[in-house]
C-alpha atoms as a PDB file:
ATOM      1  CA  UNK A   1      28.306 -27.295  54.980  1.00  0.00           C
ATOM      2  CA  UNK A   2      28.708 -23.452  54.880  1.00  0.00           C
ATOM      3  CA  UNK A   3      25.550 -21.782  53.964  1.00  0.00           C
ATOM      4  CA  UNK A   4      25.201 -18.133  52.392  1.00  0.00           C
ATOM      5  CA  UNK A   5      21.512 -16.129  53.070  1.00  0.00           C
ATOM      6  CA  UNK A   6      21.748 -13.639  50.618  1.00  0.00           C
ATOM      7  CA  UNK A   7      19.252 -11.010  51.709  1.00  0.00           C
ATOM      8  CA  UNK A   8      17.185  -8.820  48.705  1.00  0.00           C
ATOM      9  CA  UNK A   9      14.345  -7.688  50.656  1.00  0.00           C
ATOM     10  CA  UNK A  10      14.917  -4.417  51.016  1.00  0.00           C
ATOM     11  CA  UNK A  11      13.055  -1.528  49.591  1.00  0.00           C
ATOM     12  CA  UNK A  12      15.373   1.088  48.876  1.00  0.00           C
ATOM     13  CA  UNK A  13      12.763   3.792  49.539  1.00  0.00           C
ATOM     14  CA  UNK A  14      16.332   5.946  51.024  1.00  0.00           C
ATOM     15  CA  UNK A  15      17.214   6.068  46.828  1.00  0.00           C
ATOM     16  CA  UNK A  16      14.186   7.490  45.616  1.00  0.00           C
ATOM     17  CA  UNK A  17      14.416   4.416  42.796  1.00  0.00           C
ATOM     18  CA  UNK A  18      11.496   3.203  40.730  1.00  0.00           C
ATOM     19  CA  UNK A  19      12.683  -0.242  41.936  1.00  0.00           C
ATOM     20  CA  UNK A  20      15.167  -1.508  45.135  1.00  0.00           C
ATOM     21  CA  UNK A  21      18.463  -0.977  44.775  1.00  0.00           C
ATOM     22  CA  UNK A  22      19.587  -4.464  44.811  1.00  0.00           C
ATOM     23  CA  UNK A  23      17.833  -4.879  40.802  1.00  0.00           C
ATOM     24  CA  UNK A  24      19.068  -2.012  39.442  1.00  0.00           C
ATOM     25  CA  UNK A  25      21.030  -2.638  36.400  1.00  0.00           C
ATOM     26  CA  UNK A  26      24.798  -2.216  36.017  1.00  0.00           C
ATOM     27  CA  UNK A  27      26.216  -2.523  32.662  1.00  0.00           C
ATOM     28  CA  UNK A  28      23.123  -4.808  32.295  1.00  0.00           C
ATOM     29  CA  UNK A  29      22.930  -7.128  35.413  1.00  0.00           C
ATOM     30  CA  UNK A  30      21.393  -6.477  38.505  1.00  0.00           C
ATOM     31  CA  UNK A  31      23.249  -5.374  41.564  1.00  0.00           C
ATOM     32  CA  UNK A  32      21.960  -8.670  43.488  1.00  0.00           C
ATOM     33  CA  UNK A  33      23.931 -11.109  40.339  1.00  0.00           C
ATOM     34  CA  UNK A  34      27.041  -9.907  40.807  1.00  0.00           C
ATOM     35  CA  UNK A  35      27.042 -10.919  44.929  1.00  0.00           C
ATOM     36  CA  UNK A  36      25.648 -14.416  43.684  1.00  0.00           C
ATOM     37  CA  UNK A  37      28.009 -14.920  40.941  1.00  0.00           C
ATOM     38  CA  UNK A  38      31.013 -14.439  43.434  1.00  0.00           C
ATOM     39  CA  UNK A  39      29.008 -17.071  46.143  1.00  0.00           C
ATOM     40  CA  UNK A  40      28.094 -19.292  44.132  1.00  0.00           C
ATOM     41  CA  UNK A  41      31.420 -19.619  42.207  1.00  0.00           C
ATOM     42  CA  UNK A  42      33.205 -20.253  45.713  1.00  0.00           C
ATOM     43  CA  UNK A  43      34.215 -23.103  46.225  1.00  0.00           C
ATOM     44  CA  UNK A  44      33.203 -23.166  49.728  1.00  0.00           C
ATOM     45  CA  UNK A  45      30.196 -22.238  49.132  1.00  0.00           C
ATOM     46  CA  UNK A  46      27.591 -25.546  49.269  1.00  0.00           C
ATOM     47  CA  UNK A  47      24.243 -23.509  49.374  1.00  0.00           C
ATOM     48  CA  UNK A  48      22.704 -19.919  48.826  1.00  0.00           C
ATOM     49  CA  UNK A  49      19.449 -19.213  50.025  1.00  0.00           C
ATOM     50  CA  UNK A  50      17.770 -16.090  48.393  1.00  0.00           C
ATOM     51  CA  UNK A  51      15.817 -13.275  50.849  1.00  0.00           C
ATOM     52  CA  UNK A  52      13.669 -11.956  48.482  1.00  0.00           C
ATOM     53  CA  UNK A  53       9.777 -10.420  48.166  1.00  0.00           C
ATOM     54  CA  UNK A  54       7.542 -12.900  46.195  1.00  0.00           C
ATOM     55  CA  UNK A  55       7.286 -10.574  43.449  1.00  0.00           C
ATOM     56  CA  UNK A  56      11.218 -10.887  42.486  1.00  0.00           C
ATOM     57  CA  UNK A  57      11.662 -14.577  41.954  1.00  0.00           C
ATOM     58  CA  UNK A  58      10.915 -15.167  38.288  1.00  0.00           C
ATOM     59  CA  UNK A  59      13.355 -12.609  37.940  1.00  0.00           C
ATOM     60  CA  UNK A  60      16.418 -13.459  40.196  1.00  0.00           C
ATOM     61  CA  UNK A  61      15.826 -17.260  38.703  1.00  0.00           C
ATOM     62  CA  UNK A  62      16.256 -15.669  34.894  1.00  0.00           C
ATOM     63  CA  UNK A  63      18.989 -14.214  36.421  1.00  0.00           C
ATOM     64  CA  UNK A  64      20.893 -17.366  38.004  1.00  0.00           C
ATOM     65  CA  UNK A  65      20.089 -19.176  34.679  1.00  0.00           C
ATOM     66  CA  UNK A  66      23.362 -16.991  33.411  1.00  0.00           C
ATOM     67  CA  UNK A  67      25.639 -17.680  36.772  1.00  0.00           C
ATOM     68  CA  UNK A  68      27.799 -20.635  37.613  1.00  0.00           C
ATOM     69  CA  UNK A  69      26.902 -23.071  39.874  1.00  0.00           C
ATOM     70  CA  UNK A  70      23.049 -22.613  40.561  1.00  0.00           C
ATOM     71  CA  UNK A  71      21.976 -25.608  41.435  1.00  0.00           C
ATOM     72  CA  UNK A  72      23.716 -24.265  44.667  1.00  0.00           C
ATOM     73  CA  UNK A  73      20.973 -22.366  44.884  1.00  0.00           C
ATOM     74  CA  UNK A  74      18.336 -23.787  47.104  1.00  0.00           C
ATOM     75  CA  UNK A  75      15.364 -21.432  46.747  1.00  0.00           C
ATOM     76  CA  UNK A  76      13.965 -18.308  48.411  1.00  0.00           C
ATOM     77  CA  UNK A  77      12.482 -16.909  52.175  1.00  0.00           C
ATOM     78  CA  UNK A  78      10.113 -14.227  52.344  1.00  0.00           C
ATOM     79  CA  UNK A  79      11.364 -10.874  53.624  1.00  0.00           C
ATOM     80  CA  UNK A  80      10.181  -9.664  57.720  1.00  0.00           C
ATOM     81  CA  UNK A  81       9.074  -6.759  58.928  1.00  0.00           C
ATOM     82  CA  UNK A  82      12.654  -5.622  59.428  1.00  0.00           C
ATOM     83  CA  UNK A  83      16.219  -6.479  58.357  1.00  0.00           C
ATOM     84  CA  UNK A  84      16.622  -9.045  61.142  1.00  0.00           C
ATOM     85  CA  UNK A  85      13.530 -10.917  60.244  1.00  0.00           C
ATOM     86  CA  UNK A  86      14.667 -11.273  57.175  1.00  0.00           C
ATOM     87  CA  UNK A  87      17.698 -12.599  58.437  1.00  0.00           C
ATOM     88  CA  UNK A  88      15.571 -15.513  60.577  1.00  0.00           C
ATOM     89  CA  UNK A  89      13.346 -16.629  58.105  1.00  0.00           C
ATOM     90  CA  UNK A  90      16.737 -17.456  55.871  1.00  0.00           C
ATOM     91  CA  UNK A  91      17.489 -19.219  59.050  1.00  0.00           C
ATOM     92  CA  UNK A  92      14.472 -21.452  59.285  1.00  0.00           C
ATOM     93  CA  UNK A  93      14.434 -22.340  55.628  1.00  0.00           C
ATOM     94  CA  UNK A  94      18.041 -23.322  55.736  1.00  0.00           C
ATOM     95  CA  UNK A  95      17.616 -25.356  58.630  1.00  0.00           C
ATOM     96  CA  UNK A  96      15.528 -27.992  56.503  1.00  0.00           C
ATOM     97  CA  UNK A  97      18.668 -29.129  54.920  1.00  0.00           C
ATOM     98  CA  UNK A  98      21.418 -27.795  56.928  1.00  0.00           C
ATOM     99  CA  UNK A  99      22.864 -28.956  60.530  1.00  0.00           C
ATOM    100  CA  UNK A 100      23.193 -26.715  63.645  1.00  0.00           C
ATOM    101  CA  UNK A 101      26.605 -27.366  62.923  1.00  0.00           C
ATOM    102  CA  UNK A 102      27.246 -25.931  59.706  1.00  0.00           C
ATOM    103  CA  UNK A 103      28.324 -22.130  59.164  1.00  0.00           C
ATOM    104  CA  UNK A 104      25.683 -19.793  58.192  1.00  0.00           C
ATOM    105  CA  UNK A 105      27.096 -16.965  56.027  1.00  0.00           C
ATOM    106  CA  UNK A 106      24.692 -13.609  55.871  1.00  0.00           C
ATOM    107  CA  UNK A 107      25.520 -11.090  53.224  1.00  0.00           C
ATOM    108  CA  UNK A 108      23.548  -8.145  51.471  1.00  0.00           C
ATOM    109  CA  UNK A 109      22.857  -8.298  47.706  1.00  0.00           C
ATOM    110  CA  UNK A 110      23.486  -4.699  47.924  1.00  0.00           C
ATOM    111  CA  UNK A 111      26.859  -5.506  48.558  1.00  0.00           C
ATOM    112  CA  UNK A 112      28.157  -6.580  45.348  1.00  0.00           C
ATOM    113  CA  UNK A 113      31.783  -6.084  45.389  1.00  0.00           C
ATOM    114  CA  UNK A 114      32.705  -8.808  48.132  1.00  0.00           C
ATOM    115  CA  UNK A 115      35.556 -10.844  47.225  1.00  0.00           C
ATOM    116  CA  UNK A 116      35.707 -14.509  46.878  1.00  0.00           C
ATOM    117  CA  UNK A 117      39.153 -13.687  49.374  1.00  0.00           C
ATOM    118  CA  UNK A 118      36.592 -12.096  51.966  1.00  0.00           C
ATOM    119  CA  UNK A 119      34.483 -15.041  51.846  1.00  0.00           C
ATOM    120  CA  UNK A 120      37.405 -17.551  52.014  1.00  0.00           C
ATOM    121  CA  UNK A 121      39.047 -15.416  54.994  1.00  0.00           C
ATOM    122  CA  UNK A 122      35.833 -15.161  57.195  1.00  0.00           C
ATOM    123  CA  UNK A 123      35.106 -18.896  56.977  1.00  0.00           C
ATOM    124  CA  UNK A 124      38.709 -19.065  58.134  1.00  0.00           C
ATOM    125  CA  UNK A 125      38.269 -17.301  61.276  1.00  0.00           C
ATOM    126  CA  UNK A 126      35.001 -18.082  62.164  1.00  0.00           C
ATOM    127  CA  UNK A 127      36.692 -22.023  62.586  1.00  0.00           C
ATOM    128  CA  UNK A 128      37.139 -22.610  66.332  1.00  0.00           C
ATOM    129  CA  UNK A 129      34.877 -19.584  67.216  1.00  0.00           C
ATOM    130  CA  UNK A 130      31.288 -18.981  67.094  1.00  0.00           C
ATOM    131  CA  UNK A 131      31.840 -16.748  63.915  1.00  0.00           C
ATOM    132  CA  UNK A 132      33.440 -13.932  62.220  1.00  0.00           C
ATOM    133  CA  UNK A 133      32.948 -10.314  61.088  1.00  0.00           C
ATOM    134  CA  UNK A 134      35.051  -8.375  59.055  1.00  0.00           C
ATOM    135  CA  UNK A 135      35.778  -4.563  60.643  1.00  0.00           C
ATOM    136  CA  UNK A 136      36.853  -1.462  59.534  1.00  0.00           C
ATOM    137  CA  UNK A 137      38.935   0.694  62.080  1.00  0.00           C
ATOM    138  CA  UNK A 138      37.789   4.132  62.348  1.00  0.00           C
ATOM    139  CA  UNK A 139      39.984   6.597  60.893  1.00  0.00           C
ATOM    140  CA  UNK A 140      38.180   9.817  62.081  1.00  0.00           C
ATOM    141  CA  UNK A 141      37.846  11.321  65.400  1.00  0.00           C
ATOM    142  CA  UNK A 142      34.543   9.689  67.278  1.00  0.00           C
ATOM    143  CA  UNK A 143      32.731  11.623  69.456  1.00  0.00           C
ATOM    144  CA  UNK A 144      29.631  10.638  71.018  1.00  0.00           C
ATOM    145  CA  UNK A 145      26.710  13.070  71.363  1.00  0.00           C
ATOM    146  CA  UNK A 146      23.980  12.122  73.881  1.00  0.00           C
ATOM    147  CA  UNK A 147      21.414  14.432  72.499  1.00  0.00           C
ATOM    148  CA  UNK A 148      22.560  15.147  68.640  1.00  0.00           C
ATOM    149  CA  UNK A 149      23.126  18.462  69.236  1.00  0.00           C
ATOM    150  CA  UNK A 150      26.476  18.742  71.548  1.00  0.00           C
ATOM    151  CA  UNK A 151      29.453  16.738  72.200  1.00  0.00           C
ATOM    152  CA  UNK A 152      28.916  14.417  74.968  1.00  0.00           C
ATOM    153  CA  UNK A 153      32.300  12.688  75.091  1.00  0.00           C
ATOM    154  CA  UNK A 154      35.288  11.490  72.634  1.00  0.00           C
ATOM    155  CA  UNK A 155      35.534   7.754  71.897  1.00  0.00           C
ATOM    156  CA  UNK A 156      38.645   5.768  71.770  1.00  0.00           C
ATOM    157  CA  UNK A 157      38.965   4.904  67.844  1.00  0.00           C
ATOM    158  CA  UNK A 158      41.203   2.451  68.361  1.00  0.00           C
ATOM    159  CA  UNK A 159      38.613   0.511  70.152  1.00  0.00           C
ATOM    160  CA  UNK A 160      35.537   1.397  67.714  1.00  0.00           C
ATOM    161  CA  UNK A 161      35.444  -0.525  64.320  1.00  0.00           C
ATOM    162  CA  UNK A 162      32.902  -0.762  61.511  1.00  0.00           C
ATOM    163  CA  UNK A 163      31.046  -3.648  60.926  1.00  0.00           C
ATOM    164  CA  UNK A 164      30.891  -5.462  57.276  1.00  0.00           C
ATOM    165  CA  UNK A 165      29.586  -8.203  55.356  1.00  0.00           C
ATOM    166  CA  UNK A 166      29.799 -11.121  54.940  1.00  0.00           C
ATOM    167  CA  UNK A 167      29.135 -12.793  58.641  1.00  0.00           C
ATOM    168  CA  UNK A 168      29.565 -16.093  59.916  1.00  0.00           C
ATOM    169  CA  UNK A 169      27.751 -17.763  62.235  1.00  0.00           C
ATOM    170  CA  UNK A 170      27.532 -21.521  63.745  1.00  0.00           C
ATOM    171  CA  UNK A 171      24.222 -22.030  62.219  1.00  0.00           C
ATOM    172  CA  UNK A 172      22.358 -23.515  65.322  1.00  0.00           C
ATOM    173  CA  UNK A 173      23.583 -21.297  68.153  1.00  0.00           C
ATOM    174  CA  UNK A 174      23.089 -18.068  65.959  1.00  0.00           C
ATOM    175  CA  UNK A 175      19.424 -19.615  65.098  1.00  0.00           C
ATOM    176  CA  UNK A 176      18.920 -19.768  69.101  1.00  0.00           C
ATOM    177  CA  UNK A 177      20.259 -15.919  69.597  1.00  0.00           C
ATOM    178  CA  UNK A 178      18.006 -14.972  67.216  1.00  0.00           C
ATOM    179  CA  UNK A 179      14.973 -17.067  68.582  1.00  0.00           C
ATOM    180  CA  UNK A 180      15.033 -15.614  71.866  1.00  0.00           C
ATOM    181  CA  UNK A 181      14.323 -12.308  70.516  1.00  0.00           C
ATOM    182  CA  UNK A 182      11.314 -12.512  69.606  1.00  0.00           C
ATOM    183  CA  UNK A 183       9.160 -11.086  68.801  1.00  0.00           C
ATOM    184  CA  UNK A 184       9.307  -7.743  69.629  1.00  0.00           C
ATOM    185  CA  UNK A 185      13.548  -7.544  70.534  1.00  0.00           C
ATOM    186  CA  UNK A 186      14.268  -8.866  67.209  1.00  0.00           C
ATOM    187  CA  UNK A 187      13.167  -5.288  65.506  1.00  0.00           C
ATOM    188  CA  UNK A 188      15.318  -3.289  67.348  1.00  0.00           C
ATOM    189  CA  UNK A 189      18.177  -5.090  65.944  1.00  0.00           C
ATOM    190  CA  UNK A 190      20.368  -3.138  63.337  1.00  0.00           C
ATOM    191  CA  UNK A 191      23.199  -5.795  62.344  1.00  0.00           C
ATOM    192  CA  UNK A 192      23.705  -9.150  61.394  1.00  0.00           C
ATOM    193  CA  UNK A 193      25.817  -9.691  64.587  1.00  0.00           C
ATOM    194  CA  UNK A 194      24.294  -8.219  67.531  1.00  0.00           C
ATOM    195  CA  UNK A 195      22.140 -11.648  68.369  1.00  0.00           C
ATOM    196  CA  UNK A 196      25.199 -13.240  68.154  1.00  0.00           C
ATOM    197  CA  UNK A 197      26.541 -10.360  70.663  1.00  0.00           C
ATOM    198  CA  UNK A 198      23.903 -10.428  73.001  1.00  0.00           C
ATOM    199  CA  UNK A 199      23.909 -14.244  73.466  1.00  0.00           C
ATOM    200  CA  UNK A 200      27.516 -13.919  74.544  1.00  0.00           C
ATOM    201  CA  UNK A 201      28.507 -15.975  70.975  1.00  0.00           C
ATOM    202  CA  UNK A 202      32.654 -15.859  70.497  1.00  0.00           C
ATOM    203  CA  UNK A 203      32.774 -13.474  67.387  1.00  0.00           C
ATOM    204  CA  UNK A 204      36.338 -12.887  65.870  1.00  0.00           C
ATOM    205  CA  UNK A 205      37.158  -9.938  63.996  1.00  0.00           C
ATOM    206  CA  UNK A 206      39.375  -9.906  60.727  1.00  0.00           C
ATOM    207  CA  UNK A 207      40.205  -7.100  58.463  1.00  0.00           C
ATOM    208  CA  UNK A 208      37.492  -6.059  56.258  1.00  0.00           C
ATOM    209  CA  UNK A 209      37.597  -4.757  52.293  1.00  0.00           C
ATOM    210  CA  UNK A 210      36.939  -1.054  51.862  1.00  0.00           C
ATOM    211  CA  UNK A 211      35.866  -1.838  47.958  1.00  0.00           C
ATOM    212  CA  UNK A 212      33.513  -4.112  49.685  1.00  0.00           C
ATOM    213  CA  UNK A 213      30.640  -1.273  50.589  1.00  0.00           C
ATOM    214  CA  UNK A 214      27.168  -1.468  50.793  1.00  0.00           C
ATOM    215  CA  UNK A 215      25.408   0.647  48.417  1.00  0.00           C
ATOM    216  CA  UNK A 216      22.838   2.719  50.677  1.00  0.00           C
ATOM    217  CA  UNK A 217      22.632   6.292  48.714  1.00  0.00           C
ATOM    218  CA  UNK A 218      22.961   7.362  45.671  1.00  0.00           C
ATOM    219  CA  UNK A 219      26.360   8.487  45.755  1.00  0.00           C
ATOM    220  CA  UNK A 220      26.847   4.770  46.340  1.00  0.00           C
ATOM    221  CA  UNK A 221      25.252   3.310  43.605  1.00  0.00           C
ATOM    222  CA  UNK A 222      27.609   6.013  41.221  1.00  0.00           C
ATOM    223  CA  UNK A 223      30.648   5.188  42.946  1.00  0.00           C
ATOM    224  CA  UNK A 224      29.915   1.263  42.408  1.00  0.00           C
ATOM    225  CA  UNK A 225      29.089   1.916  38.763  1.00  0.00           C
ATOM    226  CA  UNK A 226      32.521   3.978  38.099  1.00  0.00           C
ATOM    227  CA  UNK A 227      34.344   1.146  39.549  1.00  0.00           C
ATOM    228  CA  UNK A 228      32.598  -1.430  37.437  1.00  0.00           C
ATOM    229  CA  UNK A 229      33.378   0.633  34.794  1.00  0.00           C
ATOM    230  CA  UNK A 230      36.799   0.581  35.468  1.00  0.00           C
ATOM    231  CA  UNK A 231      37.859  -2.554  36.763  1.00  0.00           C
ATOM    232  CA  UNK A 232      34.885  -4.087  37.278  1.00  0.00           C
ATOM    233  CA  UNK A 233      35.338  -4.905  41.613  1.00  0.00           C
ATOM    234  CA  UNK A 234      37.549  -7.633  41.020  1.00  0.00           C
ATOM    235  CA  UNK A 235      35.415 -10.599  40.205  1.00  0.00           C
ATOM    236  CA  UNK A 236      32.275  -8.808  40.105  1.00  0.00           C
ATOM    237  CA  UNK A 237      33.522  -7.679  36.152  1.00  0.00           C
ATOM    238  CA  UNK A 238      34.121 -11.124  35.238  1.00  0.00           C
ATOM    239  CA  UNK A 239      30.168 -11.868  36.547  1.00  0.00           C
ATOM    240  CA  UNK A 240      28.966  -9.021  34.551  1.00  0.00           C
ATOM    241  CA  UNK A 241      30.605 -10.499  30.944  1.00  0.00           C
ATOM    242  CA  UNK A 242      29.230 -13.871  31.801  1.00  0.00           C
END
């Protein structure tokens, strides 16, 4: 079974939005439906468990009553104090139905222009490791800065990549990396993937999607409506006319 955790918890308070990001309307669907009409159109894709504050669930249901597939979707987890915590209480909900086994896949409902071909490829490689995470390679010079004021040192780009969604993890050994965190080591944790990191878990890499950004300012949520306008992010334009 390959699971997807879609996580809507966030706030957005970096936008300055009446409401969070992820249910701001684009060409009259929320940012969060067009994520969820790609998953749960996959064919991979057996079950999508929703990260979302209380308050949001009528809404994201009237919003799955117009999207393929949702009886995939299996209900919703209450947001944590941070990112991470979101991420475990997706994990603890899931495993009520799923096996330590099966492949947990997190994405952000914020990211709306992931492919169906991401999704597909990361499954791929995660098979025969402990999971997968799509990179970017840096194409700027790097330079770390000790202090934020000064140049400490230039980094190698060719060994620094950017991290993406979505991520795969074997469901019961990421549940464990994420366990032994708590509670307090959990909160410093900025990405899906660094529990996986820290408990020594066998991530593979794989090319990641530029058009597959996460929309965090402003600028972001513009540049995601032009392209919608356009061409609609590849499937994400077919969710939006259905």
């Amino acid at each position: 079974m390959n699971v997807a955790v879609i996580l809507a918890g966030g706030t957005g308070s970096r936008m300055e939005l009446d409401i969070p990001k992820q249910y701001y309307e684009v060409d009259g669907k929320p940012v969060i439906a067009y994520c969820l009409h790609t998953f749960l159109a996959h064919e991979s894709i057996d079950a999508v468990q929703i990260v979302a504050d209380e308050m949001w669930h009528g809404y994201i249901m009237q919003q799955l009553s117009a999207l393929p597939n949702r009886k995939k979707c299996k209900g919703f987890s209450l947001p944590g104090k941070n990112r991470q915590l979101s991420v475990y209480h997706g994990l603890e909900d899931i495993r009520g139905y799923a096996s330590e086994d099966d492949f947990v896949i997190i994405h952000d409902a914020a990211r709306p222009c992931v492919s169906a071909d991401q999704i597909t490829d990361c499954l791929e490689t995660a098979k025969g490791h402990g999971g997968a995470l799509p990179v970017l390679p840096m194409k700027d010079t790097v330079y770390l800065s000790k202090d934020g004021r000064k140049v400490s040192s230039l980094l190698d780009r060719k060994e620094i990549f950017a991290g993406q969604a979505p991520e795969v993890f074997l469901l019961g050994r990421y549940y464990e990396a994420n366990r032994a965190l708590l509670p307090e080591k959990i909160l410093g944790i900025n990405g899906s993937a660094e529990p996986a990191v820290i408990a020594g878990m066998d991530i593979a890499m794989l090319p990641g999607d530029e058009e597959n950004f996460k929309i965090t300012t402003l600028a972001d949520l513009r540049r995601f409506e032009g392209m919608h306008g356009k061409h609609g992010c590849r499937e994400t334009a077919e969710a939006g006319r259905q």
